[in-house]
Each structure stands twice: as structure tokens, then as C-alpha cells.
N, C-alpha and C. Protein backbone atom coordinates (compact mmCIF):
# COMPACT_ATOMS: atom_id res chain seq x y z
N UNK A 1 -123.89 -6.80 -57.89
CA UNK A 1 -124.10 -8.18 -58.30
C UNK A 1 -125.05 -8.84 -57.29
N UNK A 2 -126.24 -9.18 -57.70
CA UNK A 2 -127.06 -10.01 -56.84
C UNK A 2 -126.54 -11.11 -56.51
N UNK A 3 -127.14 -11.87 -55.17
CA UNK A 3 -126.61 -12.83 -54.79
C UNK A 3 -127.35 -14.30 -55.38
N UNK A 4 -126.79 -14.74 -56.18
CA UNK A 4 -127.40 -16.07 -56.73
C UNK A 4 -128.09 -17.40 -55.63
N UNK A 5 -128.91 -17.13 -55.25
CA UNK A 5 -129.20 -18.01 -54.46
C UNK A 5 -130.85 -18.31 -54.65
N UNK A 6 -131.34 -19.43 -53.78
CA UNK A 6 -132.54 -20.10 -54.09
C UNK A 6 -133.61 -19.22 -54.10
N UNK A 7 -133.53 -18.23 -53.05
CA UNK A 7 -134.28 -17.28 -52.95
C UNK A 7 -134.85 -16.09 -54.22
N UNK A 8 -132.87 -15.84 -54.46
CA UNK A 8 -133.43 -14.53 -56.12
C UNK A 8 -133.81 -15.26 -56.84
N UNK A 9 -133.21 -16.73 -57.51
CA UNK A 9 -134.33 -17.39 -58.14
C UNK A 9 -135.27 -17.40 -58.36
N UNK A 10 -136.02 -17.51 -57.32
CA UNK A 10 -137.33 -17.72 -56.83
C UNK A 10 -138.19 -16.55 -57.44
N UNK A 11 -137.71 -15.35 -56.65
CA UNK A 11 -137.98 -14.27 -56.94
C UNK A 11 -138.17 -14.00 -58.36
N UNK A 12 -137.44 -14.03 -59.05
CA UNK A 12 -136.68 -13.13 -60.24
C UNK A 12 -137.86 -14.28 -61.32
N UNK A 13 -137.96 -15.81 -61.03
CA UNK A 13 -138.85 -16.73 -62.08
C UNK A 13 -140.42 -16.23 -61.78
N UNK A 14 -140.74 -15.78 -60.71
CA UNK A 14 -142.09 -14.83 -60.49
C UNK A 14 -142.30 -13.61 -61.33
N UNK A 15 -141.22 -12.76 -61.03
CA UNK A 15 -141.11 -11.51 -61.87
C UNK A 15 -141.16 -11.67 -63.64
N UNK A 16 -140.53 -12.45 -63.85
CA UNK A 16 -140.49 -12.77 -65.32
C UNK A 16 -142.21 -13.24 -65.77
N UNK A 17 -142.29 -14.31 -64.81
CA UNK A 17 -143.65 -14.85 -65.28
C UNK A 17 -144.88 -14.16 -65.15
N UNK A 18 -144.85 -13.02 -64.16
CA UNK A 18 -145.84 -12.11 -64.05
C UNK A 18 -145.61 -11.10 -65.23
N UNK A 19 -144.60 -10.43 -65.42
CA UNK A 19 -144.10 -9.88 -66.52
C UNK A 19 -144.84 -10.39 -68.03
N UNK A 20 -144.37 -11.41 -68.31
CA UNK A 20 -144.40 -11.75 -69.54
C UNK A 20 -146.41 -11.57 -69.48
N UNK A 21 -146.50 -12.27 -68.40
CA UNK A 21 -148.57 -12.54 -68.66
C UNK A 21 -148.82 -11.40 -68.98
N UNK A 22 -148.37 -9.96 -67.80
CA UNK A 22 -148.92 -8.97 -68.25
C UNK A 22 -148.94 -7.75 -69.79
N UNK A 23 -147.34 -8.26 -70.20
CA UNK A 23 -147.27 -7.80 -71.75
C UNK A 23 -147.49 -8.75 -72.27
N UNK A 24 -148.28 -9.35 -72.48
CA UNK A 24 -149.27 -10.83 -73.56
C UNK A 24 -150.63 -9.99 -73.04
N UNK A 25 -151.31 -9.70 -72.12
CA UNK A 25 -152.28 -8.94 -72.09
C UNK A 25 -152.44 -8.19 -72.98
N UNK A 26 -151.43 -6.86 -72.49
CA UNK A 26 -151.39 -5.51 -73.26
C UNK A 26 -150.82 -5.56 -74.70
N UNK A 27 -150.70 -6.69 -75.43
CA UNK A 27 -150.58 -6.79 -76.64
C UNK A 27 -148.59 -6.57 -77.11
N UNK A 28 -147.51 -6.49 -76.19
CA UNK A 28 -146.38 -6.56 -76.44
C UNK A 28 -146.14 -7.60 -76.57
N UNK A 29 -146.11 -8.55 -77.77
CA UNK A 29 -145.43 -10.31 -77.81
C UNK A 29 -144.33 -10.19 -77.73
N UNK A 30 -143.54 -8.98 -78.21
CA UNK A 30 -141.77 -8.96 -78.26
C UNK A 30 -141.24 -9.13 -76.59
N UNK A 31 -142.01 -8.01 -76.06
CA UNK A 31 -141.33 -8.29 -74.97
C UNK A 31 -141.76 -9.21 -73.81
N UNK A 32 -143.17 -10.12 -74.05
CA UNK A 32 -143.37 -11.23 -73.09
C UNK A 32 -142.79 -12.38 -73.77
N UNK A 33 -142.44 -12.70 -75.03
CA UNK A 33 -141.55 -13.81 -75.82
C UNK A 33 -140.06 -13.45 -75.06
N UNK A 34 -139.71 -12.21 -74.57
CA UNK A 34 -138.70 -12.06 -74.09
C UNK A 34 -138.78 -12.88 -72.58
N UNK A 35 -139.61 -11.84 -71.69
CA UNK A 35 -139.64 -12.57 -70.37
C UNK A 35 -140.30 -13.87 -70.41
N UNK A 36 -140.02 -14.34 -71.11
CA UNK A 36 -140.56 -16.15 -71.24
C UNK A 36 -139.27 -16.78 -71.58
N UNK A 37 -138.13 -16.03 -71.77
CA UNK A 37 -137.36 -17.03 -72.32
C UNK A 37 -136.19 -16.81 -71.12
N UNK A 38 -136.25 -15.60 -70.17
CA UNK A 38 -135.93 -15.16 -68.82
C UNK A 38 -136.75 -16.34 -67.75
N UNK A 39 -137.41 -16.34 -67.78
CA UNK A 39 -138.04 -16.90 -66.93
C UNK A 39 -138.00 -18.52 -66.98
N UNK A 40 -137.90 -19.06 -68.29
CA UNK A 40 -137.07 -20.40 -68.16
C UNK A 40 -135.76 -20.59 -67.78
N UNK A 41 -134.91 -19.50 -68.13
CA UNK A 41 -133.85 -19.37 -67.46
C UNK A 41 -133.34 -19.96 -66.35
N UNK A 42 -134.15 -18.72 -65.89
CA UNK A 42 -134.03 -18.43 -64.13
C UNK A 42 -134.74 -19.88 -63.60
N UNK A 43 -135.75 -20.34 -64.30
CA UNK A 43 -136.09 -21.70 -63.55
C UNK A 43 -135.22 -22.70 -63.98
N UNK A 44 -134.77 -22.82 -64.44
CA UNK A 44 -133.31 -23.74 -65.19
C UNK A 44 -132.55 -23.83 -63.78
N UNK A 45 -132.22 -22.73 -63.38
CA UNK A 45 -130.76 -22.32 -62.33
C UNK A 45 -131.36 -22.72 -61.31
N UNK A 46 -132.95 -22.32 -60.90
CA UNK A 46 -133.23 -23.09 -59.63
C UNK A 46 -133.17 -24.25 -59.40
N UNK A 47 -133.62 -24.80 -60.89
CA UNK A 47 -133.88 -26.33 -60.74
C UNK A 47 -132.81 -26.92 -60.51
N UNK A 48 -131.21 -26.63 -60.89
CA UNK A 48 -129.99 -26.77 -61.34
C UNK A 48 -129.52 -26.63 -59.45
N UNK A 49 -129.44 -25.24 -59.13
CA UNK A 49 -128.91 -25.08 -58.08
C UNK A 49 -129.64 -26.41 -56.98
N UNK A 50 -130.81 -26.48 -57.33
CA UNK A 50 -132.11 -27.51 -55.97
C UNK A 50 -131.45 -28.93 -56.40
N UNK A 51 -131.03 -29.32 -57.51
CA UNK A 51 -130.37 -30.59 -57.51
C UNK A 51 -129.10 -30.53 -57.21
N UNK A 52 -127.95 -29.65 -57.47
CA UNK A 52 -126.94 -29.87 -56.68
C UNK A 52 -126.93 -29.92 -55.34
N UNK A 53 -127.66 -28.81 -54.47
CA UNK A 53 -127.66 -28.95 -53.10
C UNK A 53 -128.31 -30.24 -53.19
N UNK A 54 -128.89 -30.77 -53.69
CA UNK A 54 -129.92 -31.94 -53.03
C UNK A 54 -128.96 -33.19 -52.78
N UNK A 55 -128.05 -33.83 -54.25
CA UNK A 55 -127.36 -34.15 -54.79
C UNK A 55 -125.91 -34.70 -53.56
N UNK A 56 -125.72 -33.52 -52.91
CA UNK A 56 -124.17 -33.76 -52.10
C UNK A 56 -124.64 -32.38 -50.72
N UNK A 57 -125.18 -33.38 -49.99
CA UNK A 57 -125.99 -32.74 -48.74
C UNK A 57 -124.86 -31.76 -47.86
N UNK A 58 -124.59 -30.88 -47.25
CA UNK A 58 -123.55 -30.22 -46.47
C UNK A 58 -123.35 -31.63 -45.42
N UNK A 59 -124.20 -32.39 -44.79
CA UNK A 59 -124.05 -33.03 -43.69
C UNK A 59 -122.51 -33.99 -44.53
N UNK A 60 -122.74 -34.38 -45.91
CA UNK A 60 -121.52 -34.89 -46.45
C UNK A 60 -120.08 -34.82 -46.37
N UNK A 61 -120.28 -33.23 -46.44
CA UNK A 61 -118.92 -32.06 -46.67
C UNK A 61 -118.05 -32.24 -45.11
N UNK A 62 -118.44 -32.83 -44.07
CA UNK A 62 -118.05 -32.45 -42.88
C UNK A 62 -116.76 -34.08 -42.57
């Protein structure tokens, strides 16, 4: 199980988006319509995770 954090995010919304450009090149729409709909995803959760941390700071929690 990967570790969900800002970082694989990060990662993983690159991979998708490089992904998808390069099968839209090579003529696969099935599978870059796929990594396009991965890759909003994954930017969903960053955006999601970057507003909760933002949201209720650790300096709060103490």
C-alpha cells in the first residue's frame, strides 16, 4: 500500500498526465481517456489533502 501523501500525489498526477499525452500521441484514446480521468483524480486528493492541511495547521493541534 503506498503511502498517501503530498508527495505520491504529486508524483502519480505527473505520471498520469505524461501518460495520457503520450497515448493521445500514439493514437490509444481508450487508454489516455483513461489516464485523464486518473489524473484528475489524483489531483482532486492533492487538492483535497493541501486544503485540509492548510485548513487546521498542526501548530493548532498542540
Amino acid at each position: 500500500m503506498p503511502l498517501m501523501t503530498e508527495q505520491h500525489y504529486t508524483a502519480a498526477c505527473a505520471f498520469y498526465l505524461a501518460l495520457a499525452s503520450q497515448m493521445r500521441r500514439s493514437g490509444r484514446i481508450k487508454v489516455a481517456t483513461h489516464a485523464d480521468k486518473q489524473y484528475r483524480a489524483y489531483r482532486n486528493r492533492l487538492h483535497a489533502k493541501m486544503q485540509l492541511e492548510g485548513s487546521y495547521p498542526l501548530s493548532a493541534a498542540l
